[in-house]
N, C-alpha and C. Protein backbone atom coordinates (compact mmCIF):
# COMPACT_ATOMS: atom_id res chain seq x y z
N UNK A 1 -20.61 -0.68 14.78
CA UNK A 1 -19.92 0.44 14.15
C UNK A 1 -20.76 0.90 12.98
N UNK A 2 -21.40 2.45 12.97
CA UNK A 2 -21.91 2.42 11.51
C UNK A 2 -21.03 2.87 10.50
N UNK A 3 -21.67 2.39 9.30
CA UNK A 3 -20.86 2.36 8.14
C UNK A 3 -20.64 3.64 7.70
N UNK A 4 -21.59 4.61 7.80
CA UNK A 4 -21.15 5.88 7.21
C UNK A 4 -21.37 7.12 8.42
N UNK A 5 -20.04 8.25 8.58
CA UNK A 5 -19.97 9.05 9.36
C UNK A 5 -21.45 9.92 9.46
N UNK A 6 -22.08 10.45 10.28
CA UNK A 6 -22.74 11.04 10.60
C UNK A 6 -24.55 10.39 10.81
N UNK A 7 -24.43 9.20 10.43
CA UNK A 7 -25.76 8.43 10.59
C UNK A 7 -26.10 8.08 11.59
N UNK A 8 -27.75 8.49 11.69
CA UNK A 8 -28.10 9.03 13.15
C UNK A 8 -29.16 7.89 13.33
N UNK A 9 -29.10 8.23 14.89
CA UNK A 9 -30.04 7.28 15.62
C UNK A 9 -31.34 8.07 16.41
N UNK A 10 -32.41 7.75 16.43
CA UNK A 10 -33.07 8.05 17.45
C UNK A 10 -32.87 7.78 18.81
N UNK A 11 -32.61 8.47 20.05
CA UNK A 11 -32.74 7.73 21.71
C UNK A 11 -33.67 8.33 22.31
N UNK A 12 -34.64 7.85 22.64
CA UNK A 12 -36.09 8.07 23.90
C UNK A 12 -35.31 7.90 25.25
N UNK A 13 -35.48 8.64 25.94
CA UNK A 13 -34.74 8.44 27.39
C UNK A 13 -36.14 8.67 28.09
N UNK A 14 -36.81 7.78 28.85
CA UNK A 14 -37.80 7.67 29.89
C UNK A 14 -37.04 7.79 31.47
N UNK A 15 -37.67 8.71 32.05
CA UNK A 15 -36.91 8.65 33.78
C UNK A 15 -37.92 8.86 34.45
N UNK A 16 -37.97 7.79 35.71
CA UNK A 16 -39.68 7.90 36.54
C UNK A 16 -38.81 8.14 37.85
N UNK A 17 -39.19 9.21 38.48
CA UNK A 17 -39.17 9.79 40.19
C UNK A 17 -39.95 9.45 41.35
N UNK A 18 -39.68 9.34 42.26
CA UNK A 18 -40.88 9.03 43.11
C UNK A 18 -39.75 10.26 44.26
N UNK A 19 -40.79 11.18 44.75
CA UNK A 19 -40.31 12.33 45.65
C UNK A 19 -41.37 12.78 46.25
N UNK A 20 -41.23 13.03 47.55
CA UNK A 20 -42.19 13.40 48.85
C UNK A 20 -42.41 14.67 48.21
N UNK A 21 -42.14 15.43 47.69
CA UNK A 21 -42.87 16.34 46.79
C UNK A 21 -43.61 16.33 45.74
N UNK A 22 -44.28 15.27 45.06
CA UNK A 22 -45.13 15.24 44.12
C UNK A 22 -46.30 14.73 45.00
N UNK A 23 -47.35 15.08 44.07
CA UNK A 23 -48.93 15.02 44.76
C UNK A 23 -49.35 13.86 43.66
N UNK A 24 -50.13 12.98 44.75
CA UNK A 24 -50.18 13.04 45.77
C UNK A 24 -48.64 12.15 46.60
N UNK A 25 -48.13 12.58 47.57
CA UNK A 25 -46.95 12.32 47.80
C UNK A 25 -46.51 10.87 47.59
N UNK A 26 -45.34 10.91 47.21
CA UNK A 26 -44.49 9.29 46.45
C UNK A 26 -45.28 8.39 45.76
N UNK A 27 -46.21 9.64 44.56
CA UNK A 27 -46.52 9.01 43.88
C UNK A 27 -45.36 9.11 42.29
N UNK A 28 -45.37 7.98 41.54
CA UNK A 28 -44.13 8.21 40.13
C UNK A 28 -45.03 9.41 39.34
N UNK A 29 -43.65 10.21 39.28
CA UNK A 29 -43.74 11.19 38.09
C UNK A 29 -42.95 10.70 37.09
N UNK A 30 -43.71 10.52 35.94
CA UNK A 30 -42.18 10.03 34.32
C UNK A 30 -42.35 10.97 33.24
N UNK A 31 -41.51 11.51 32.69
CA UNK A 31 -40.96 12.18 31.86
C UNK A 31 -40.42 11.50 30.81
N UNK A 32 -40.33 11.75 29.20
CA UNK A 32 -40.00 11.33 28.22
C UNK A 32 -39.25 11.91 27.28
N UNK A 33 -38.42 12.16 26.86
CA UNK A 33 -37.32 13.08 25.85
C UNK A 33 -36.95 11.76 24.37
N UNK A 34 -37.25 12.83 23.48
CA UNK A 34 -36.48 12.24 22.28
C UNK A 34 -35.01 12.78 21.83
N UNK A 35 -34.35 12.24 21.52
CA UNK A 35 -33.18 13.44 20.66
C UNK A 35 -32.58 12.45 19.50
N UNK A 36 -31.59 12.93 18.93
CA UNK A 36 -30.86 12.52 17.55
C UNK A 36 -29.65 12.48 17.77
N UNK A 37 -28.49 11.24 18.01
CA UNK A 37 -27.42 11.29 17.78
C UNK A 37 -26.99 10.86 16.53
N UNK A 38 -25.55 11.70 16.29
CA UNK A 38 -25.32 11.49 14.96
C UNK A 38 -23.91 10.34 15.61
N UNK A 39 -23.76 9.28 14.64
CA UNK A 39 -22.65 8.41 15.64
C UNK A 39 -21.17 8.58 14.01
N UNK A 40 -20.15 8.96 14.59
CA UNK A 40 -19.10 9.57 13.89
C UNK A 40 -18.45 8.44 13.40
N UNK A 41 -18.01 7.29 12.85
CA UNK A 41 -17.27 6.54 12.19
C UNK A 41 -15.48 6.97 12.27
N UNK A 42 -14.89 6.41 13.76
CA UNK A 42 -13.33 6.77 13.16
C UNK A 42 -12.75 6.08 12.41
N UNK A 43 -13.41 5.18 11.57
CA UNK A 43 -12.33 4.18 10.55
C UNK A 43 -12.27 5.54 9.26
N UNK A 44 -13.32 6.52 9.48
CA UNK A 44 -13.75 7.29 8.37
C UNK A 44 -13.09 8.77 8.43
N UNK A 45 -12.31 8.64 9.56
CA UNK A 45 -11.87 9.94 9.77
C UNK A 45 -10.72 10.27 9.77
N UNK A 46 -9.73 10.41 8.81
CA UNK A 46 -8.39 10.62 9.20
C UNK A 46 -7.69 11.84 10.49
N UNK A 47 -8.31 12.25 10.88
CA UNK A 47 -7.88 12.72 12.15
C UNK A 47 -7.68 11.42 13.43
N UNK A 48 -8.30 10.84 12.87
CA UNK A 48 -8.22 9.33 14.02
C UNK A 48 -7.41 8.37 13.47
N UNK A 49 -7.27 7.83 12.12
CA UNK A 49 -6.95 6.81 11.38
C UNK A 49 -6.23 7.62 10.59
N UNK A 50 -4.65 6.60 10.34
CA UNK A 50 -4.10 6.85 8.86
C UNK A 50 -3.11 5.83 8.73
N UNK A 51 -3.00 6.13 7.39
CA UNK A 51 -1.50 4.98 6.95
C UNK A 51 -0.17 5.70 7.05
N UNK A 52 0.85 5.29 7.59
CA UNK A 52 1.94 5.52 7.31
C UNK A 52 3.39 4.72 6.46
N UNK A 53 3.86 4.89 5.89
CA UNK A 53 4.60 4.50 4.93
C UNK A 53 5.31 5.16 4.18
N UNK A 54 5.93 4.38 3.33
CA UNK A 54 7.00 4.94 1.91
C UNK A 54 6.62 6.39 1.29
N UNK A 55 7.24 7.87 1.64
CA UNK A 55 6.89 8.83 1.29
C UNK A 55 6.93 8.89 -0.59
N UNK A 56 7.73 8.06 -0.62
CA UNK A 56 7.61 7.84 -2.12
C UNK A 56 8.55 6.51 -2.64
N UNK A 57 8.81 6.08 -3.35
CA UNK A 57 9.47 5.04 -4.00
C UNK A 57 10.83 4.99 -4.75
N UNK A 58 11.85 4.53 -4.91
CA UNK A 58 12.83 4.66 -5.95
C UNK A 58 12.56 4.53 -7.20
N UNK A 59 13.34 5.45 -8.04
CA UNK A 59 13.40 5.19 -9.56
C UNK A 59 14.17 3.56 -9.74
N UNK A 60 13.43 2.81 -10.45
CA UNK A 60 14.06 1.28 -10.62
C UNK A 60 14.57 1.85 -12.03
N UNK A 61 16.26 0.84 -12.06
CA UNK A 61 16.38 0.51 -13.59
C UNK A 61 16.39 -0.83 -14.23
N UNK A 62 16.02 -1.05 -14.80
CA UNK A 62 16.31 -2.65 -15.64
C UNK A 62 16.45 -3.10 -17.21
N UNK A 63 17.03 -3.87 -17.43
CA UNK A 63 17.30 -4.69 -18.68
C UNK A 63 16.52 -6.00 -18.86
N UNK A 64 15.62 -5.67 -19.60
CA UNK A 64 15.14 -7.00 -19.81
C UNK A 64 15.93 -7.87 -20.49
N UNK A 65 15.66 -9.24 -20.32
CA UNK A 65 16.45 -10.37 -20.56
C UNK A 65 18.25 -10.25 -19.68
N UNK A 66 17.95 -9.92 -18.60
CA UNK A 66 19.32 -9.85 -17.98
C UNK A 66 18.93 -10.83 -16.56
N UNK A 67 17.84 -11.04 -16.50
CA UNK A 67 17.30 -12.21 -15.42
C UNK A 67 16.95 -11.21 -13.97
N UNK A 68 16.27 -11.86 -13.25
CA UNK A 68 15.42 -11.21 -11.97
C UNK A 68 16.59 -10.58 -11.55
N UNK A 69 16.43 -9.28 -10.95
CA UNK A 69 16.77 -8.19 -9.95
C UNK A 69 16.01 -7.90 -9.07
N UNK A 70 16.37 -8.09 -7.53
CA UNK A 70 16.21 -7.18 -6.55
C UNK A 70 16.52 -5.86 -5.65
N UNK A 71 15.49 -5.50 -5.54
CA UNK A 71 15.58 -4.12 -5.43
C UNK A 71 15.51 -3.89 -3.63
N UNK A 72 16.53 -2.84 -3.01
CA UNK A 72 16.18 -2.68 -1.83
C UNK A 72 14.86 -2.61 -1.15
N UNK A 73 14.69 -2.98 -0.07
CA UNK A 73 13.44 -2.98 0.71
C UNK A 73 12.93 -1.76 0.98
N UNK A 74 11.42 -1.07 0.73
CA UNK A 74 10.91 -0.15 0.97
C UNK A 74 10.21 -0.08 2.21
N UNK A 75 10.26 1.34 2.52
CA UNK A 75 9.57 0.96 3.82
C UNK A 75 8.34 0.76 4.22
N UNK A 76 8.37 0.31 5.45
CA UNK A 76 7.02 -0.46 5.76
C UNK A 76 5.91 -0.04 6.06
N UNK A 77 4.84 -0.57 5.20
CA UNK A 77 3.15 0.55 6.00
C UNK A 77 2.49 -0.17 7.04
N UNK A 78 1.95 0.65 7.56
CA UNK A 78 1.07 0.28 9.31
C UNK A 78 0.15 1.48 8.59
N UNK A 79 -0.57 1.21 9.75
CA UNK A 79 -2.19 1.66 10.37
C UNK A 79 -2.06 2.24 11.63
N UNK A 80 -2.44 3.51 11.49
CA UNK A 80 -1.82 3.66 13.14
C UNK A 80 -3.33 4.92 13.67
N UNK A 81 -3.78 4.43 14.47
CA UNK A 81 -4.89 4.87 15.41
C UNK A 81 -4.47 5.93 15.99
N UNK A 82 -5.32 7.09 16.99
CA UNK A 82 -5.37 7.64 17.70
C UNK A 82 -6.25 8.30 17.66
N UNK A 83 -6.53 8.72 19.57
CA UNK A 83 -5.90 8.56 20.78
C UNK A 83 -5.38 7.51 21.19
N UNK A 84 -6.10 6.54 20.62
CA UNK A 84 -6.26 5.17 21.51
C UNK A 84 -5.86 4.01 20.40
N UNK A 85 -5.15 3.33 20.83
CA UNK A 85 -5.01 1.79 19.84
C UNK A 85 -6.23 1.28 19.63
N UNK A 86 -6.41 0.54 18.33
CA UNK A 86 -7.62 0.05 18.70
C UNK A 86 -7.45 -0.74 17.08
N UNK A 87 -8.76 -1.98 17.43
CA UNK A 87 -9.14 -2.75 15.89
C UNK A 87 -10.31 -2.24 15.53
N UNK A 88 -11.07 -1.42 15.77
CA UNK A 88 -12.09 -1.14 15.02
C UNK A 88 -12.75 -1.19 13.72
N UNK A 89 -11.11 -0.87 12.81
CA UNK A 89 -11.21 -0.80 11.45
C UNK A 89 -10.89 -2.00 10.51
N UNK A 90 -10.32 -3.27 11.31
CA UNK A 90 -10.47 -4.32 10.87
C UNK A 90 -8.83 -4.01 10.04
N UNK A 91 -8.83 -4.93 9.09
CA UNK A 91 -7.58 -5.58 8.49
C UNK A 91 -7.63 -4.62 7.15
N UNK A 92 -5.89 -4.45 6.42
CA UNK A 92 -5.86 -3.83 5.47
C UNK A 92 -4.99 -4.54 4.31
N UNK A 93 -5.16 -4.52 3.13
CA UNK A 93 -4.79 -4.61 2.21
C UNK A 93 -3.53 -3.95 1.26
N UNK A 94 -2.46 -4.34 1.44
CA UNK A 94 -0.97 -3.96 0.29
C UNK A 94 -1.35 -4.45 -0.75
N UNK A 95 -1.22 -3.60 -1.78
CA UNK A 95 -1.33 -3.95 -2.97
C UNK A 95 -0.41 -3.30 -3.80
N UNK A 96 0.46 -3.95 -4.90
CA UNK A 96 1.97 -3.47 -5.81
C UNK A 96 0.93 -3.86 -7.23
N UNK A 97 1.23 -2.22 -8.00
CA UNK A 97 0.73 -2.47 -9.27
C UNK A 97 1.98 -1.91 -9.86
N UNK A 98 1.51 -2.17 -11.60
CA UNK A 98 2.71 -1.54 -12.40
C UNK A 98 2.14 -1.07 -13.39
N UNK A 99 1.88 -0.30 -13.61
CA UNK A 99 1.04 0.33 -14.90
C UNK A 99 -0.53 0.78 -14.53
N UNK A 100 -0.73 0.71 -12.82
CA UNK A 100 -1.91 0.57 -12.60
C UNK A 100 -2.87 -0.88 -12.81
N UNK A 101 -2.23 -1.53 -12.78
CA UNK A 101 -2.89 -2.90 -12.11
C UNK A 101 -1.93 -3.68 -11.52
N UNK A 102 -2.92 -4.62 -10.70
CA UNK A 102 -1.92 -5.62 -9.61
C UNK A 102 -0.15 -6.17 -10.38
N UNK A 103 0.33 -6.49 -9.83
CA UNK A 103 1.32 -6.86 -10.45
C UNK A 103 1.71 -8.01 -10.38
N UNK A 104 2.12 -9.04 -11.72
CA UNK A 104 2.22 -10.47 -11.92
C UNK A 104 3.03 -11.18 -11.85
N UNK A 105 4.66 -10.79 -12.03
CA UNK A 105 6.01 -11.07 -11.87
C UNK A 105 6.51 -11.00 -13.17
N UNK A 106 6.03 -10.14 -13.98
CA UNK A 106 6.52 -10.15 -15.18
C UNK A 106 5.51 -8.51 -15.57
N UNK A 107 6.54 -7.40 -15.94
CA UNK A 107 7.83 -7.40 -15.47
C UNK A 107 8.90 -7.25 -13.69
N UNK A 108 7.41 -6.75 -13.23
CA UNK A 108 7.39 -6.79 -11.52
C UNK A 108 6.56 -7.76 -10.70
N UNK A 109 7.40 -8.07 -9.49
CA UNK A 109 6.47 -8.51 -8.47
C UNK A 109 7.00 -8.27 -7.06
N UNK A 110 6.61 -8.45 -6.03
CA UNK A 110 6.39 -7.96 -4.92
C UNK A 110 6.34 -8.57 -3.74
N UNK A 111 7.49 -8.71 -2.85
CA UNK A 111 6.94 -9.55 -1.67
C UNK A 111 7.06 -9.05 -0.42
N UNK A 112 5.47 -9.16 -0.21
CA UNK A 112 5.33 -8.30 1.27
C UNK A 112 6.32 -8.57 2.81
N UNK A 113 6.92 -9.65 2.61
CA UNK A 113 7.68 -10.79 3.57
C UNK A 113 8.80 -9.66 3.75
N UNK A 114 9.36 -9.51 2.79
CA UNK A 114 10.47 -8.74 2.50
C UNK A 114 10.60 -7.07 2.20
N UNK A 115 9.43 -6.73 1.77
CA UNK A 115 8.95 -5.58 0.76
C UNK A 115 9.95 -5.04 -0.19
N UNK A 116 10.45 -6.70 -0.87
CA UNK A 116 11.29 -5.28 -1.96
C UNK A 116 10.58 -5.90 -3.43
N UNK A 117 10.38 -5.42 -3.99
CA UNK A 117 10.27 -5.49 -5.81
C UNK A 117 11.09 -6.38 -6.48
N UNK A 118 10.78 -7.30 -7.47
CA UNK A 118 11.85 -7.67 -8.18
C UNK A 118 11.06 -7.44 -9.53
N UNK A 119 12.05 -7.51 -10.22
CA UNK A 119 11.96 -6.97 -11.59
C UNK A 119 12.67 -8.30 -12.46
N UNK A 120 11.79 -8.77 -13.56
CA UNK A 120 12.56 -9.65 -14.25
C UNK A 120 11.08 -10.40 -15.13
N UNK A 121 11.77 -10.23 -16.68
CA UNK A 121 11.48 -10.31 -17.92
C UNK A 121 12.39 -10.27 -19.41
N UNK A 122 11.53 -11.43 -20.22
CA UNK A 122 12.33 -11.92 -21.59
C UNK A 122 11.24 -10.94 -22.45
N UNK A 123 10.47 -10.09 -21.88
CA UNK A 123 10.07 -8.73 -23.56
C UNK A 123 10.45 -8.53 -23.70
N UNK A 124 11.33 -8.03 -24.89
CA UNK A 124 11.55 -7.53 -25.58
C UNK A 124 10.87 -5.86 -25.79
N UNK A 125 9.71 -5.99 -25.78
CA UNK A 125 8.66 -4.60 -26.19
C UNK A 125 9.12 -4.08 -25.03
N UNK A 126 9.68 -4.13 -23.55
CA UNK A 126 10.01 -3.60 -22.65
C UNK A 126 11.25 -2.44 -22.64
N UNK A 127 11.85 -3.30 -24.04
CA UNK A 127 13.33 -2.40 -24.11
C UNK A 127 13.00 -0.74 -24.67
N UNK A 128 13.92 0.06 -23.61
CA UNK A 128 13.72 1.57 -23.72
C UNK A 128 12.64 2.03 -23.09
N UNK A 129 11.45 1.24 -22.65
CA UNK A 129 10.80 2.11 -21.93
C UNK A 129 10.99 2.95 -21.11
N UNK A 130 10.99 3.87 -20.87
CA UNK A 130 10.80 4.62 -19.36
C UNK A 130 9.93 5.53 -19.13
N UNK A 131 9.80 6.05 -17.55
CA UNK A 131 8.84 6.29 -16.97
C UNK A 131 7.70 5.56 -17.08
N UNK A 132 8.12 4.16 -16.90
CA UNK A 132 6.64 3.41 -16.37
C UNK A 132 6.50 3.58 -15.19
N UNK A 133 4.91 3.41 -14.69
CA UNK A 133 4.57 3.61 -12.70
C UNK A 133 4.77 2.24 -12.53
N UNK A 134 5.23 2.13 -11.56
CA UNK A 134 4.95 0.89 -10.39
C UNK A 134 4.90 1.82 -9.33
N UNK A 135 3.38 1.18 -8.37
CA UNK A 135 2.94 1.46 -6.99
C UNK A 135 2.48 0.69 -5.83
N UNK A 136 2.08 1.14 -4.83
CA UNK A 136 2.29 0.65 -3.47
C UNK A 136 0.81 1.12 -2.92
N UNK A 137 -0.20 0.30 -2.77
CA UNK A 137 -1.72 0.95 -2.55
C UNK A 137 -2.06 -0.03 -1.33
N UNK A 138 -2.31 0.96 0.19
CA UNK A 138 -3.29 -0.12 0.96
C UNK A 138 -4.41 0.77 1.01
N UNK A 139 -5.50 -0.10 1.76
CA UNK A 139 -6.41 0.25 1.93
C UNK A 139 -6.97 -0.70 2.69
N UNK A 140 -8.09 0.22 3.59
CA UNK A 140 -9.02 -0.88 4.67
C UNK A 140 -9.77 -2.15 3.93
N UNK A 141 -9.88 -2.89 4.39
CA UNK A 141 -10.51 -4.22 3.86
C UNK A 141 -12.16 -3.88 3.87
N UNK A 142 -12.56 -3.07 5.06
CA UNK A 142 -13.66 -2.98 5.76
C UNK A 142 -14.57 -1.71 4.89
N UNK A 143 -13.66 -1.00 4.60
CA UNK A 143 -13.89 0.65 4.14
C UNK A 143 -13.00 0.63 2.57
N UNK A 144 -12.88 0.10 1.76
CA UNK A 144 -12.79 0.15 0.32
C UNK A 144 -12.95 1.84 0.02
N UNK A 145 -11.92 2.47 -0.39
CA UNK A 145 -12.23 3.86 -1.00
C UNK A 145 -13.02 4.37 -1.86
N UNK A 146 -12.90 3.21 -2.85
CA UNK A 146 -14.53 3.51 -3.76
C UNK A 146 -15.66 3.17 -3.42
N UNK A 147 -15.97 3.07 -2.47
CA UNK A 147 -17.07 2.58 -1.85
C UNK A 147 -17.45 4.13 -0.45
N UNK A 148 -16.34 4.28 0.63
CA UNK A 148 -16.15 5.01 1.42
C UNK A 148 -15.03 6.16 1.00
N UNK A 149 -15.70 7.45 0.55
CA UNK A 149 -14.50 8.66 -0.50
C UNK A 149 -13.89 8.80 0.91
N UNK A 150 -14.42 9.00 2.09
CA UNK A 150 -13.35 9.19 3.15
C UNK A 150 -12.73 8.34 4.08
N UNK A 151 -12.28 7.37 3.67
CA UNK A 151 -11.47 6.35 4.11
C UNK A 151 -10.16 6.39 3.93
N UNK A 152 -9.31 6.16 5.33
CA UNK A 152 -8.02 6.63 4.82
C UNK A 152 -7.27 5.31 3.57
N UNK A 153 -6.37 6.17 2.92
CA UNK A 153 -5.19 5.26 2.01
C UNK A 153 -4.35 5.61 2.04
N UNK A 154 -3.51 4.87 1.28
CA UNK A 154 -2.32 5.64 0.79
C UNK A 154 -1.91 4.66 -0.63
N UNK A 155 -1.20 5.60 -1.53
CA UNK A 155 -0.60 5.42 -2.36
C UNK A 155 0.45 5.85 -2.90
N UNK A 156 2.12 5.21 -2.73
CA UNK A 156 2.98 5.98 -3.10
C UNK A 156 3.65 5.22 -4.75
N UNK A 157 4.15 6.37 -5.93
CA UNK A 157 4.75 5.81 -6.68
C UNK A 157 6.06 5.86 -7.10
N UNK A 158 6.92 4.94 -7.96
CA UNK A 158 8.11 5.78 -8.33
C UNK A 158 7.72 5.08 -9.95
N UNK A 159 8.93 4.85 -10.79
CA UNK A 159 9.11 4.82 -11.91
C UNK A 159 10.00 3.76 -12.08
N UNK A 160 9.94 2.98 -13.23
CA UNK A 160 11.04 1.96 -13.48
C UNK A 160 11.22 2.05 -14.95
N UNK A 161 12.90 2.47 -15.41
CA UNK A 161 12.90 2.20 -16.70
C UNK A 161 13.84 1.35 -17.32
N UNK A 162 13.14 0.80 -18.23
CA UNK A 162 13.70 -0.39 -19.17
C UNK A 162 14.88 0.01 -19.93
N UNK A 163 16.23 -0.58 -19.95
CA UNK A 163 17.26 -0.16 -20.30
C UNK A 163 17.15 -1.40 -21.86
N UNK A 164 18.35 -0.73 -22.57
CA UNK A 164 18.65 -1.92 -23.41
C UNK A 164 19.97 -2.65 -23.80
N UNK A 165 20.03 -3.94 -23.57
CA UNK A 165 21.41 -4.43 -23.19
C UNK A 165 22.62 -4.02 -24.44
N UNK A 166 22.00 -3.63 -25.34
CA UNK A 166 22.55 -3.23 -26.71
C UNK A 166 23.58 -2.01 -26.24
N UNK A 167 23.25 -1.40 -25.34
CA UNK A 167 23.55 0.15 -24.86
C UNK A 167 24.46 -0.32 -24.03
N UNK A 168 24.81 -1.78 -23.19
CA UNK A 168 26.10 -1.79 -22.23
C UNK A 168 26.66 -2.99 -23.10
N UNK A 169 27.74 -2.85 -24.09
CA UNK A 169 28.24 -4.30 -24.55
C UNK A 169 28.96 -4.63 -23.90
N UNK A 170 28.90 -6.03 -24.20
CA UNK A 170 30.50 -7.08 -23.35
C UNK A 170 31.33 -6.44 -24.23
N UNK A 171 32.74 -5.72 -23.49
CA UNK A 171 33.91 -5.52 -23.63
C UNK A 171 34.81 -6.30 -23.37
N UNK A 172 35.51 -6.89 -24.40
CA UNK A 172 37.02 -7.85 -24.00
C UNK A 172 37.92 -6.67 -24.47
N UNK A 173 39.06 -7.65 -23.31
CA UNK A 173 40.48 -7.08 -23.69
C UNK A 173 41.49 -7.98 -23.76
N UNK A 174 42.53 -7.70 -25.06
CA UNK A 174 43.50 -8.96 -25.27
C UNK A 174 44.95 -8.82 -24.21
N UNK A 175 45.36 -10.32 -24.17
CA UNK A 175 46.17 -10.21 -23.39
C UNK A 175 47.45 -10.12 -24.65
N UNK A 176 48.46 -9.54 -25.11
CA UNK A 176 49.66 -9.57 -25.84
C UNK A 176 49.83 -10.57 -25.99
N UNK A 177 50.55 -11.14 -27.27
CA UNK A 177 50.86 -12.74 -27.37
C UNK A 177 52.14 -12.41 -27.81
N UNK A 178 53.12 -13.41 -27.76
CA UNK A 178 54.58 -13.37 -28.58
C UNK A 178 54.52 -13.89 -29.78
N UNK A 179 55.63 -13.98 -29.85
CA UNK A 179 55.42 -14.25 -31.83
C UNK A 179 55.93 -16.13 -31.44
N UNK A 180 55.41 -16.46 -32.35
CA UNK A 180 55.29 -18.22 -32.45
C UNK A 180 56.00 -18.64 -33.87
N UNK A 181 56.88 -19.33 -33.30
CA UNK A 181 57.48 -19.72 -34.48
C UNK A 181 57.28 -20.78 -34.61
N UNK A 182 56.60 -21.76 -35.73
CA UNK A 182 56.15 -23.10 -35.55
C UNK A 182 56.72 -24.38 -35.92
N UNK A 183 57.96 -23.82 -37.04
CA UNK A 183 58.81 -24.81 -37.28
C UNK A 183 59.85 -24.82 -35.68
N UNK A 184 59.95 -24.22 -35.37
CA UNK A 184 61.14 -24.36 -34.38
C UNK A 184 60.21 -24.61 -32.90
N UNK A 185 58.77 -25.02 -33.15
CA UNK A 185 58.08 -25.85 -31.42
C UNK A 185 57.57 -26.64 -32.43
N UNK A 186 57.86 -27.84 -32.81
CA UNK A 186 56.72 -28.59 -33.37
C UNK A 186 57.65 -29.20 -34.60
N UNK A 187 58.14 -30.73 -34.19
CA UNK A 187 58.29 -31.89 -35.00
C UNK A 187 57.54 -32.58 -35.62
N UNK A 188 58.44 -32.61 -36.72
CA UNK A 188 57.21 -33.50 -37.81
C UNK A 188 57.55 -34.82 -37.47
């Protein structure tokens, strides 16, 4: 497979005849042709190759220090060929960042098993944030985008914002009491 679309090869095509029409008769006539193919790369071509997946992501909310949350399952990315099925392009890479880098489990992490997000952290500096990115990046193992600009990817994002528990208090409510009279329950 070559690595980059349009890189060409030389082919010499030699063809020897032997025909009761060449002089002196059935003796070999050979002929020689050069030409240039250019050989097309479909791991490189999104008309052949692409990712499909999560058109975009949910807005997450969270409270730090309220302990891990999970988040519904997003949907799932594939690799999907055509005309023809095929491995050509080798194996691909999911990758969940949050701020633009991988993500650690604090305040997100990610499990591909499942694909949902969980969210869970004791920062503090987290409280009130919002509009942070968390994202969803594959890419060919084989064909790296910074390496190959036309290699398919995908990347979808949404947003997660940090609430603060200050903003939902525990509310009690009393139950009525009667009046207690204490000389009249209670001997000395």
């Amino acid at each position: 497979m070559p690595a980059n679309t349009g890189e060409k090869a030389t082919v010499v095509v030699t063809a020897e005849s032997e025909t009761p029409w060449t002089s002196p008769a059935n003796s070999p006539t050979q002929a020689t042709a050069q030409f240039d193919v250019s050989f097309n790369n479909p791991c490189l071509d999104t008309s052949f190759v692409q990712f499909q997946g999560p058109t975009s992501l949910p807005t997450l909310e969270y409270v730090p220090e309220k302990g891990p949350v999970t988040y519904a399952a997003v949907t799932p990315v594939t690799f999907v060929t055509t005309p023809r099925v095929h491995g050509l392009c080798g194996d691909f890479t999911l990758t969940a960042l949050y701020n633009g880098a991988p993500v650690t489990g604090d305040p997100l992490s990610y499990n591909q098993g499942t694909r949902q997000f969980t969210a869970s952290s004791s920062d503090v500096a987290l409280v009130d944030l919002k509009n942070q990115q968390y994202s969803l990046k594959a890419e060919l193992d084989s064909y790296p985008v910074a390496t190959f600009s036309t290699a398919p990817s995908l990347r979808e994002d949404g947003v997660i914002n940090f609430g603060d528990a200050c903003d939902d208090p525990i509310s009690f409510t009393s139950v009525s009491q009667s009046n207690f009279d204490a000389a009249a329950n209670y001997n000395n």
